[in-house]
C-alpha atoms as a PDB file:
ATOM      1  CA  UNK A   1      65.559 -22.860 302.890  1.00  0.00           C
ATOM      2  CA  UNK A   2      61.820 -24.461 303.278  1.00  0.00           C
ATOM      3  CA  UNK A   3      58.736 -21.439 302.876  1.00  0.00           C
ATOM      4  CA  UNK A   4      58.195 -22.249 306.436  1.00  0.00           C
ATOM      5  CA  UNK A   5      61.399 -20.811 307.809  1.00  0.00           C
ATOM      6  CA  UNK A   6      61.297 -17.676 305.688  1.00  0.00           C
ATOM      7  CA  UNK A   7      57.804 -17.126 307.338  1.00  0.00           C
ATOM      8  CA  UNK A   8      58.949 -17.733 310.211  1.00  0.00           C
ATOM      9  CA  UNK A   9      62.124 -14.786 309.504  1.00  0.00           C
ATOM     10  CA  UNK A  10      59.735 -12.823 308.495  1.00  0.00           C
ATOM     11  CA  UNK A  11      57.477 -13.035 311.568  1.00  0.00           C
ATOM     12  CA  UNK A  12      60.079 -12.259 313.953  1.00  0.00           C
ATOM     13  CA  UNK A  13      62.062 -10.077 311.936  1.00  0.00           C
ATOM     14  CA  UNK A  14      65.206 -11.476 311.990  1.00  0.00           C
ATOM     15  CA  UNK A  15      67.564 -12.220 308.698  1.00  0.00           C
ATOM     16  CA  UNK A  16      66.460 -15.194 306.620  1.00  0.00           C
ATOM     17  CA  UNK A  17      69.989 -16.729 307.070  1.00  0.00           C
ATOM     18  CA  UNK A  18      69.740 -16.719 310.736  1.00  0.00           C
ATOM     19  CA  UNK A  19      67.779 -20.639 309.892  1.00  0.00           C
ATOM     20  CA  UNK A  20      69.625 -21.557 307.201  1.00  0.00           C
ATOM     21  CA  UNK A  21      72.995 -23.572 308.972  1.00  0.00           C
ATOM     22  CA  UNK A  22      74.338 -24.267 312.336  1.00  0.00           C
ATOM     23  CA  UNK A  23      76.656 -21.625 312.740  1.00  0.00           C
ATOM     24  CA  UNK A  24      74.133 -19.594 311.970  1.00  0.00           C
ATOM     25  CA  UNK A  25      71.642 -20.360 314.537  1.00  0.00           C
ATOM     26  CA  UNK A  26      71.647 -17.703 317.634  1.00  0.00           C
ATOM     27  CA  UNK A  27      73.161 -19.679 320.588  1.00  0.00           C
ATOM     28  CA  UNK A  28      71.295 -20.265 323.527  1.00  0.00           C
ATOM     29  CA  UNK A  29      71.820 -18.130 326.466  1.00  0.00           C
ATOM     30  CA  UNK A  30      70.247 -15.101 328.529  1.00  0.00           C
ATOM     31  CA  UNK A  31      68.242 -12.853 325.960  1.00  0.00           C
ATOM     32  CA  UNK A  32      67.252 -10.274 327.954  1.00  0.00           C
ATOM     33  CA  UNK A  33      67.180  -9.222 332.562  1.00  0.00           C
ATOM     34  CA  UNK A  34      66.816  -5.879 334.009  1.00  0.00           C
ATOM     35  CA  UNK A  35      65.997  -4.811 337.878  1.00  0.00           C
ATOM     36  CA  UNK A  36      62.748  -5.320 338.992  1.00  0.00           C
ATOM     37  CA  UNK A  37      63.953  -4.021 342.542  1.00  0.00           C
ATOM     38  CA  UNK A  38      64.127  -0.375 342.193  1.00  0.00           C
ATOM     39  CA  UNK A  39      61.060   0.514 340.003  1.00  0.00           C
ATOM     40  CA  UNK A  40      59.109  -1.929 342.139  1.00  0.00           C
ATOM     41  CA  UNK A  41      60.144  -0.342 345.665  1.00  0.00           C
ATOM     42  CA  UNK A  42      61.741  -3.850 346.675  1.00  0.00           C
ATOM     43  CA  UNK A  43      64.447  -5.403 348.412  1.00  0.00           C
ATOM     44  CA  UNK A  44      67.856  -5.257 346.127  1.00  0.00           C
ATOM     45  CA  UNK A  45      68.227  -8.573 343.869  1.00  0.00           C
ATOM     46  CA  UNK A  46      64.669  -8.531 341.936  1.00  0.00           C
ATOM     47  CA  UNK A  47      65.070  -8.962 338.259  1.00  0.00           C
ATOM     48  CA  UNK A  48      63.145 -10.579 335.113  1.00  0.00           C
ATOM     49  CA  UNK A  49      65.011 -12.942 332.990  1.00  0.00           C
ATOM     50  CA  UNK A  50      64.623 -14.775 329.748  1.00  0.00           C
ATOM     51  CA  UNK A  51      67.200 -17.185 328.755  1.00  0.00           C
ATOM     52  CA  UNK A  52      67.477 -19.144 325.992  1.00  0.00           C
ATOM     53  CA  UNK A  53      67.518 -23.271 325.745  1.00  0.00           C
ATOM     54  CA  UNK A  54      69.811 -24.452 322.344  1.00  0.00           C
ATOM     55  CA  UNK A  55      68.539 -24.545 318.703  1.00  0.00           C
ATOM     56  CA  UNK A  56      66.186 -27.194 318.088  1.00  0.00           C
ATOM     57  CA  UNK A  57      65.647 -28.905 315.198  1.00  0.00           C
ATOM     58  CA  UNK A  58      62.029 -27.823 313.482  1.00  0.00           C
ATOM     59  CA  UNK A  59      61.400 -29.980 310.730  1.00  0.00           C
ATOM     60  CA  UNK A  60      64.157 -30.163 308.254  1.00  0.00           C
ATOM     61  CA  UNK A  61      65.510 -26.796 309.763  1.00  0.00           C
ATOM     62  CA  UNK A  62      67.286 -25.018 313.162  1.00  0.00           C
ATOM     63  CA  UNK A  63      65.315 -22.817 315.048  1.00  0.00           C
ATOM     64  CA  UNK A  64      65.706 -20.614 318.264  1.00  0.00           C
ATOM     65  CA  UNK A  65      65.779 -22.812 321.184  1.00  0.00           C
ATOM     66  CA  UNK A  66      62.958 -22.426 323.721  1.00  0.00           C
ATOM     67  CA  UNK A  67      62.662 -19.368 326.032  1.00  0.00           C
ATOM     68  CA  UNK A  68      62.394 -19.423 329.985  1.00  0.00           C
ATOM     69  CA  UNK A  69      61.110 -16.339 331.247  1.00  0.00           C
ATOM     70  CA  UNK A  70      61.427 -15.612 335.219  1.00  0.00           C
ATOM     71  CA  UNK A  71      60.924 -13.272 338.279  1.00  0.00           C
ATOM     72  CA  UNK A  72      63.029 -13.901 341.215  1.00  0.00           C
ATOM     73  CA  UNK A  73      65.069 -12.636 343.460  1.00  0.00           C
ATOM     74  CA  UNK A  74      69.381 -13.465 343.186  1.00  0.00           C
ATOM     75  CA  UNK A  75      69.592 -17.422 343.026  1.00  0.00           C
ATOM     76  CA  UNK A  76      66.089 -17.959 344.250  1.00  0.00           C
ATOM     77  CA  UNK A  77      63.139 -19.701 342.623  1.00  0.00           C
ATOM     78  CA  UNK A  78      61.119 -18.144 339.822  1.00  0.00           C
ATOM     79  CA  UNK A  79      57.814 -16.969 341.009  1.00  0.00           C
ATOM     80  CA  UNK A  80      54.303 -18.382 339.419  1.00  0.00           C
ATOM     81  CA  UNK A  81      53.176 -15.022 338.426  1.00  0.00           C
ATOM     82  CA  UNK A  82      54.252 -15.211 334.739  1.00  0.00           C
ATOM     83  CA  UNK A  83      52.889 -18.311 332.467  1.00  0.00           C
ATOM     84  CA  UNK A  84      56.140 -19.645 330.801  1.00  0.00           C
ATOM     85  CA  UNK A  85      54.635 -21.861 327.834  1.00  0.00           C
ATOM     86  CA  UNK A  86      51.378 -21.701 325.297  1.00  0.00           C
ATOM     87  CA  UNK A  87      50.597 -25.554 325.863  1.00  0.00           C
ATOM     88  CA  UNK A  88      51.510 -28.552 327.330  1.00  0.00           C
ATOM     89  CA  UNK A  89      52.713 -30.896 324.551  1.00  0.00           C
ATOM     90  CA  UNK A  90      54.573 -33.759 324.465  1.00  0.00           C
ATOM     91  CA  UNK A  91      57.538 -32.297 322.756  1.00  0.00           C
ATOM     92  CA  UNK A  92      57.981 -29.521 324.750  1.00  0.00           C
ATOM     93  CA  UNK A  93      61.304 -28.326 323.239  1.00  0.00           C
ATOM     94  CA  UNK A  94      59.367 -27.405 320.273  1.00  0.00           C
ATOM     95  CA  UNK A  95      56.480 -25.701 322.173  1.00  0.00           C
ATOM     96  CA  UNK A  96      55.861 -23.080 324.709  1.00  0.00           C
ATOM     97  CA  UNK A  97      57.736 -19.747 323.394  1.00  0.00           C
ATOM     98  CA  UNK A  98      61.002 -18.975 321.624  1.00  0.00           C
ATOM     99  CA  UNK A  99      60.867 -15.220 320.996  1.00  0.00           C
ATOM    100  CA  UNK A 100      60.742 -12.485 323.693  1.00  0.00           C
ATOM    101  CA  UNK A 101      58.739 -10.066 321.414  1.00  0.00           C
ATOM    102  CA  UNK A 102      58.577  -7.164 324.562  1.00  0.00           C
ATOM    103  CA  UNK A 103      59.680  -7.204 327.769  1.00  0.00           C
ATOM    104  CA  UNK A 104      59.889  -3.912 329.475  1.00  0.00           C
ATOM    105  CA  UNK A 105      58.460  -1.972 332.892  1.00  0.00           C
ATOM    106  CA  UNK A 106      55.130   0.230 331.984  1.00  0.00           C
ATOM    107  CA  UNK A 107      53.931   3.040 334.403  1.00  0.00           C
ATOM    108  CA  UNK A 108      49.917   3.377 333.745  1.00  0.00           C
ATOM    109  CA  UNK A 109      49.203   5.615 336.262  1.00  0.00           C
ATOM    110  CA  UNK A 110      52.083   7.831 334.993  1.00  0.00           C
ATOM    111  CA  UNK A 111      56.127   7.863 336.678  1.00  0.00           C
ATOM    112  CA  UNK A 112      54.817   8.227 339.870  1.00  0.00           C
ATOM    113  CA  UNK A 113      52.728   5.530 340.022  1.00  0.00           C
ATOM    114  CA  UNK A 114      53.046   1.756 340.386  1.00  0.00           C
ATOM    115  CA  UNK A 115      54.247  -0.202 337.579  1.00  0.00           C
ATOM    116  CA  UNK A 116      53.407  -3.392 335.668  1.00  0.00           C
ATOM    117  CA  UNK A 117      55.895  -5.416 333.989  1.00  0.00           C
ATOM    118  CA  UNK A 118      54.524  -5.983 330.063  1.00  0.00           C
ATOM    119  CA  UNK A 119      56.209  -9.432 328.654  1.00  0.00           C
ATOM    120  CA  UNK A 120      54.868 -10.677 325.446  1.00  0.00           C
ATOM    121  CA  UNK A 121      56.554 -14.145 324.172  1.00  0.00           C
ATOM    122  CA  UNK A 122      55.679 -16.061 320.866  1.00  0.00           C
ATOM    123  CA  UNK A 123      56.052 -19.409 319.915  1.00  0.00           C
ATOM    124  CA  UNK A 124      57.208 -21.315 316.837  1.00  0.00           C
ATOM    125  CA  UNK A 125      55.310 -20.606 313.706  1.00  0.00           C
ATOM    126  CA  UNK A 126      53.175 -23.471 311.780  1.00  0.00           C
ATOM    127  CA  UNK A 127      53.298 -24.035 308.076  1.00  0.00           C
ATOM    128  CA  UNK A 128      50.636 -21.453 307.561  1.00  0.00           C
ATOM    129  CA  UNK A 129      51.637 -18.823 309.549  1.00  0.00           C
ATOM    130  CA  UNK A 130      50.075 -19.294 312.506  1.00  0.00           C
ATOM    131  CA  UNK A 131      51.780 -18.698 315.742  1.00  0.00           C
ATOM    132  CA  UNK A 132      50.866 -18.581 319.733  1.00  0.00           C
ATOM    133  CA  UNK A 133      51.521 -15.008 321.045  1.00  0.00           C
ATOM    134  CA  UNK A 134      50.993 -14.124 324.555  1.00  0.00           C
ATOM    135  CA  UNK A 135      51.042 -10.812 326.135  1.00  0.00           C
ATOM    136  CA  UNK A 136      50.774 -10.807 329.987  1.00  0.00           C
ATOM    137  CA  UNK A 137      50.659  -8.313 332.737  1.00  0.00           C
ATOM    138  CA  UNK A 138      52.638  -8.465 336.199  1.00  0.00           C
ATOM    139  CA  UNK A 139      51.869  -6.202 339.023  1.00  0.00           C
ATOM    140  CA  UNK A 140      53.191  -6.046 342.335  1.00  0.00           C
ATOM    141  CA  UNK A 141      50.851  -6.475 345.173  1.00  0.00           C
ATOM    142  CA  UNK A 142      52.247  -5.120 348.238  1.00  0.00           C
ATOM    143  CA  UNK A 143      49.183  -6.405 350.597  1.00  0.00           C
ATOM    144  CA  UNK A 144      49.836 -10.087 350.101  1.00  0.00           C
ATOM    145  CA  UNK A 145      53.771  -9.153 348.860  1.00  0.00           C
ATOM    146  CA  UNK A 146      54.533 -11.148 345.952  1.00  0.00           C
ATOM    147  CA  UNK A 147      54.060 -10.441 342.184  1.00  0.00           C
ATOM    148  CA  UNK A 148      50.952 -11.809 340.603  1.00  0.00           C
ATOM    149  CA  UNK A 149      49.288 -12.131 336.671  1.00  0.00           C
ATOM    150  CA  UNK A 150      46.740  -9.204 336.081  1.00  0.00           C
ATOM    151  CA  UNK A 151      46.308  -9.818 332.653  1.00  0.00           C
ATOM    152  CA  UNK A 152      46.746 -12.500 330.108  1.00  0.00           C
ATOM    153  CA  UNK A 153      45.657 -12.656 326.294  1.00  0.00           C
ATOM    154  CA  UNK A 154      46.830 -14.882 323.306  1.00  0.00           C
ATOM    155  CA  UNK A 155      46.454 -14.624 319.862  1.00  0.00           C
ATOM    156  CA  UNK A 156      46.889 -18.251 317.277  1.00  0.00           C
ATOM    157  CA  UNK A 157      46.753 -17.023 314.437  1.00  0.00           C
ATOM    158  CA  UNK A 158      48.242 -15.176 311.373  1.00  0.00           C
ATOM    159  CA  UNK A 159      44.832 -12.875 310.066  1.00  0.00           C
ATOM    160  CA  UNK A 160      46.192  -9.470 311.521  1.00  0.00           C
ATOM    161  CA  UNK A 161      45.110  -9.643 315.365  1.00  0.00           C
ATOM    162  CA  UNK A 162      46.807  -8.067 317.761  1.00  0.00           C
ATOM    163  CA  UNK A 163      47.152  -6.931 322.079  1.00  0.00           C
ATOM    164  CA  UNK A 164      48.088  -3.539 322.472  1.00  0.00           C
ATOM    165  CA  UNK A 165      49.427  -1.932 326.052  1.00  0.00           C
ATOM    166  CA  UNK A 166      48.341   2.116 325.439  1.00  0.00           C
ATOM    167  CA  UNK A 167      51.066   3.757 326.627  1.00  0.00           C
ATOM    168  CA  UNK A 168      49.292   7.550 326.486  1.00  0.00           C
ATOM    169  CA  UNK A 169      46.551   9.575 325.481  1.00  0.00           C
ATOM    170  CA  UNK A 170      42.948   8.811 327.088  1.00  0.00           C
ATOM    171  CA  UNK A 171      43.272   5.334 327.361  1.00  0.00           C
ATOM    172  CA  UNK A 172      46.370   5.571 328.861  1.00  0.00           C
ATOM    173  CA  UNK A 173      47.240   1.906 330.698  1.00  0.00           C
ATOM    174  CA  UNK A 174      44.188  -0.110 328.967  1.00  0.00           C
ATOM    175  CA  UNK A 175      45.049  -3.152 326.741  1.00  0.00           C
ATOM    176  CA  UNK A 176      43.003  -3.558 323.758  1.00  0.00           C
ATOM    177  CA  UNK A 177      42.753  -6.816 321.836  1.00  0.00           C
ATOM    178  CA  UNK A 178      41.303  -7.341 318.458  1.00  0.00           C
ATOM    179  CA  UNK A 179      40.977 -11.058 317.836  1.00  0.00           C
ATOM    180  CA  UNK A 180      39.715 -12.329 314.204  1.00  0.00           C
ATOM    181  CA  UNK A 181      36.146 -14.060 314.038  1.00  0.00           C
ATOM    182  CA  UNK A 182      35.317 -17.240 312.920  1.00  0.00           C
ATOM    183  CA  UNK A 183      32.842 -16.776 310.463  1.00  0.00           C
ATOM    184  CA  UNK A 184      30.740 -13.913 308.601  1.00  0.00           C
ATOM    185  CA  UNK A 185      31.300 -10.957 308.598  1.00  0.00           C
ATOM    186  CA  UNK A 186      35.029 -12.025 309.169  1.00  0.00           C
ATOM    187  CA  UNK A 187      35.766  -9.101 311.150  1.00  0.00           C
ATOM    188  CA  UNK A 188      37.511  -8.534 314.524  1.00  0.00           C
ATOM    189  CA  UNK A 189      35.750  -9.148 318.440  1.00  0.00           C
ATOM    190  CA  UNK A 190      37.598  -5.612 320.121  1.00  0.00           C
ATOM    191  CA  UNK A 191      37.963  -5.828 323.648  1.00  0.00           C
ATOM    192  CA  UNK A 192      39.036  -3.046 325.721  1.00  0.00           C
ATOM    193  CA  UNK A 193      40.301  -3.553 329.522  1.00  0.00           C
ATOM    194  CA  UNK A 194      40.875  -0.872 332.133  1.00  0.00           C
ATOM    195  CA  UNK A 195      43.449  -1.023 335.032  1.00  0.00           C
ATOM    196  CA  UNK A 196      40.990  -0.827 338.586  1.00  0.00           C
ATOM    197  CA  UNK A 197      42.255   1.166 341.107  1.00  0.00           C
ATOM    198  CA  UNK A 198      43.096  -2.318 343.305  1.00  0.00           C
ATOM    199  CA  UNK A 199      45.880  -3.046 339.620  1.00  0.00           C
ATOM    200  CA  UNK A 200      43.455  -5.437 338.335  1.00  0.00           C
ATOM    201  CA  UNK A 201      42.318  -4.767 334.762  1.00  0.00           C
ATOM    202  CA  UNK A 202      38.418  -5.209 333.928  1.00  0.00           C
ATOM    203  CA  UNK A 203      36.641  -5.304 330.660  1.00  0.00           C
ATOM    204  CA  UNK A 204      34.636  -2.090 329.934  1.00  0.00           C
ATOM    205  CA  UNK A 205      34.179  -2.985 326.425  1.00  0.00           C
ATOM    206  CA  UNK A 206      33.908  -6.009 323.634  1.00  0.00           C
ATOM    207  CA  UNK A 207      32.332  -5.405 320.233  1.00  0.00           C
ATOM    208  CA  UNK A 208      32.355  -6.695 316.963  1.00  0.00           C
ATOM    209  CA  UNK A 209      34.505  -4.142 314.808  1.00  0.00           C
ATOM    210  CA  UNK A 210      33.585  -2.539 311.256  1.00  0.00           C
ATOM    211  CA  UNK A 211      37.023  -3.430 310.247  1.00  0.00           C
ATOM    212  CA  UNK A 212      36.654  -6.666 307.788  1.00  0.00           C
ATOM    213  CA  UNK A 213      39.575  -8.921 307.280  1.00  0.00           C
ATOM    214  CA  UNK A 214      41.015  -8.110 304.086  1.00  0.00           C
ATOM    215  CA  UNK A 215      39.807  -5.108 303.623  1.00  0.00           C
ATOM    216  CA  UNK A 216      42.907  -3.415 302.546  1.00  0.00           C
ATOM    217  CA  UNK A 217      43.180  -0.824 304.886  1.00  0.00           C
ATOM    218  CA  UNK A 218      46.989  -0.354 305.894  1.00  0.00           C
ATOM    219  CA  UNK A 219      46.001   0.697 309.358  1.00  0.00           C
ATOM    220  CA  UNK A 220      46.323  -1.890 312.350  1.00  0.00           C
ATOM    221  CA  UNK A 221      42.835  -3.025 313.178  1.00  0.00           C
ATOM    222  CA  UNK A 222      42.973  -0.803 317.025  1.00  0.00           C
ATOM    223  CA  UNK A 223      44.157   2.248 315.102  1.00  0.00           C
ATOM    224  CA  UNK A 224      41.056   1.785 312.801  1.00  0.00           C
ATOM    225  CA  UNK A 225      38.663   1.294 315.052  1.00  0.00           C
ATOM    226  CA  UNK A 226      40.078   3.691 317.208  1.00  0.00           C
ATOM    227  CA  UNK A 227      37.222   6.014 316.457  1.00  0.00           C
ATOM    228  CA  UNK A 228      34.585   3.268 317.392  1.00  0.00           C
ATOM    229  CA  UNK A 229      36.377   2.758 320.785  1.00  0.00           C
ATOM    230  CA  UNK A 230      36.668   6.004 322.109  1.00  0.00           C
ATOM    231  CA  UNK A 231      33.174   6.963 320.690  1.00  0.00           C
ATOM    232  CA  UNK A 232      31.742   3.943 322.407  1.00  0.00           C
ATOM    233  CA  UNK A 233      33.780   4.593 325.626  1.00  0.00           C
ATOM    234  CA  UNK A 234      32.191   8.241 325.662  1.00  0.00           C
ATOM    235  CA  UNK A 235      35.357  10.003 324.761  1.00  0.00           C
ATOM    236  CA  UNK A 236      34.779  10.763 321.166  1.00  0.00           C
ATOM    237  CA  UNK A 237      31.953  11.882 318.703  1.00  0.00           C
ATOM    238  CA  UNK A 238      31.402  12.996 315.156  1.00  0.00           C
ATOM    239  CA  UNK A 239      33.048  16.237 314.491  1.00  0.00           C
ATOM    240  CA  UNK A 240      35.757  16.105 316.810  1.00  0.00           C
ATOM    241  CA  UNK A 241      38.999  15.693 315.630  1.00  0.00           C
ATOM    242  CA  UNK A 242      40.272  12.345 314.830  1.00  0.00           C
ATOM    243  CA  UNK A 243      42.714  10.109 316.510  1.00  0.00           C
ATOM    244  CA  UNK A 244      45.962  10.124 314.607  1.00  0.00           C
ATOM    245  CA  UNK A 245      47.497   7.125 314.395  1.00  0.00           C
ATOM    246  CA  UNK A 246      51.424   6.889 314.486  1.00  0.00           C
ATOM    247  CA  UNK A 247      52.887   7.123 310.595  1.00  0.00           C
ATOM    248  CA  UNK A 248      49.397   8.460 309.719  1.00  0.00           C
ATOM    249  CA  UNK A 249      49.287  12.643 309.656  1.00  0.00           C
ATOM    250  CA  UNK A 250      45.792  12.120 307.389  1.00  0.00           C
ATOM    251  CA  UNK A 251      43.662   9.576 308.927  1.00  0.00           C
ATOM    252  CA  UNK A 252      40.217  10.035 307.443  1.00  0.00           C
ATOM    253  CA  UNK A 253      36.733   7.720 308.050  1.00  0.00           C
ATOM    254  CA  UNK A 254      35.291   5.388 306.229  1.00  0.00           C
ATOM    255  CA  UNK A 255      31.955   5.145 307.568  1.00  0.00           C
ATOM    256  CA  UNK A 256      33.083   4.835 310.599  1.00  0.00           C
ATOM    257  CA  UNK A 257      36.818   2.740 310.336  1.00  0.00           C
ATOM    258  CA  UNK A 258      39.553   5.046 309.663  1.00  0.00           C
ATOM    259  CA  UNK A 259      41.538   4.702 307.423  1.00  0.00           C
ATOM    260  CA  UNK A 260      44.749   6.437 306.168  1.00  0.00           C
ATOM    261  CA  UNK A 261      44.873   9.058 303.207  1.00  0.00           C
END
């Protein structure tokens, strides 16, 4: 098996074998479709769907056929509202995404409240690791009633960077992004978006993070600037007790990163 397909297991988590031969190979076929129509308040027949397209052939090895992902209702056409590919490309077979990394209904205004569908979707992985990963937002907009895109990020490459949905605490419902910089200091550009009350999100905050690449820190780069975030966003200051990231009972700063004991 070429390095390339055991970084590309690895990336997705699945067993190294699953690229190695034919039989092997995951058919294609539906992946994943749940109702849309209940926890959206609508008509009976709404659902999301991914389905998978055949292996392909990636280089000299098999890989998970493209994915199609799709809102509609029974038989009918998929709406626009969710991007289905990372670029146009004239081999699109290879391109666009072939894992469903998350798909699920979020509730950031709590159970009670209107929800957003959360899909994120990844693409092949190049020979270094790289890989297009897209996390979108879907709301429902009940004024002009169809389902529209209220947030879209991607990340390209393989340095650690990351979109996170915050699914409690303070910042419940904002989606933070920490995307690598190009140059010195080498650290991370943290944005922060917050969910309006009309279920658009807005940026409140972008900043360049204390985290450096490669520092060695086991944390993700949002739990370690964590502190930096809420501090900057007027919910946290010096002497208050720290934000405990999950698998992390002993977080402890670093200046001002945190880091785990």
């Amino acid at each position: 098996m070429s390095l390339r397909s055991l970084l590309l297991a690895a990336l997705v988590g699945l067993p190294t074998a699953a690229f190695a031969a034919d039989p092997d190979v995951p058919p294609g076929g539906p992946v994943k479709s749940f109702d849309l129509s209940k926890p959206f308040g609508l008509p009976r027949g709404w659902r999301f769907t991914a389905t998978q397209a055949p292996p392909v052939r990636d280089y000299e090895d098999l890989a998970p056929g493209r994915i199609t992902l799709c809102i509609r209702r029974n038989d009918g056409p998929c709406v626009p509202a969710l991007q289905t590919g990372s670029n146009p490309d004239p081999e699109p077979e290879l391109h666009g995404f072939h894992y469903l990394d998350d798909a699920r209904t979020v509730y950031p205004r709590g159970p009670h409240g209107r929800p957003l569908l959360l899909v994120r979707a990844a693409s092949l992985m190049a020979f270094n690791g790289d890989a297009d990963v897209m996390t979108q937002l879907i709301s429902y907009d009940p004024q002009a009633h169809g389902f529209r895109r209220v947030y879209r990020f991607m990340t390209r490459r393989n340095r650690n960077e990351e979109v996170r949905y915050v699914g409690g605490g303070p910042l419940k419902g904002y989606v933070i992004s920490a995307e690598p910089q190009e140059r010195l200091p080498y650290g991370y550009w943290i944005t922060v978006n917050a969910l309006t009350p009309a279920y658009t999100y807005r940026q409140v905050l972008h900043y360049p993070s204390a985290t450096r690449y490669g520092d060695l820190n086991p944390l993700a780069v949002i739990d370690s600037e964590m502190p930096n975030i809420l501090h900057r966003l007027g919910l946290w200051r010096p002497g208050m007790p720290l934000p405990v990231p999950a698998h992390c009972p002993r977080p402890h700063l670093v200046r001002t990163e945190l880091w785990c004991s």
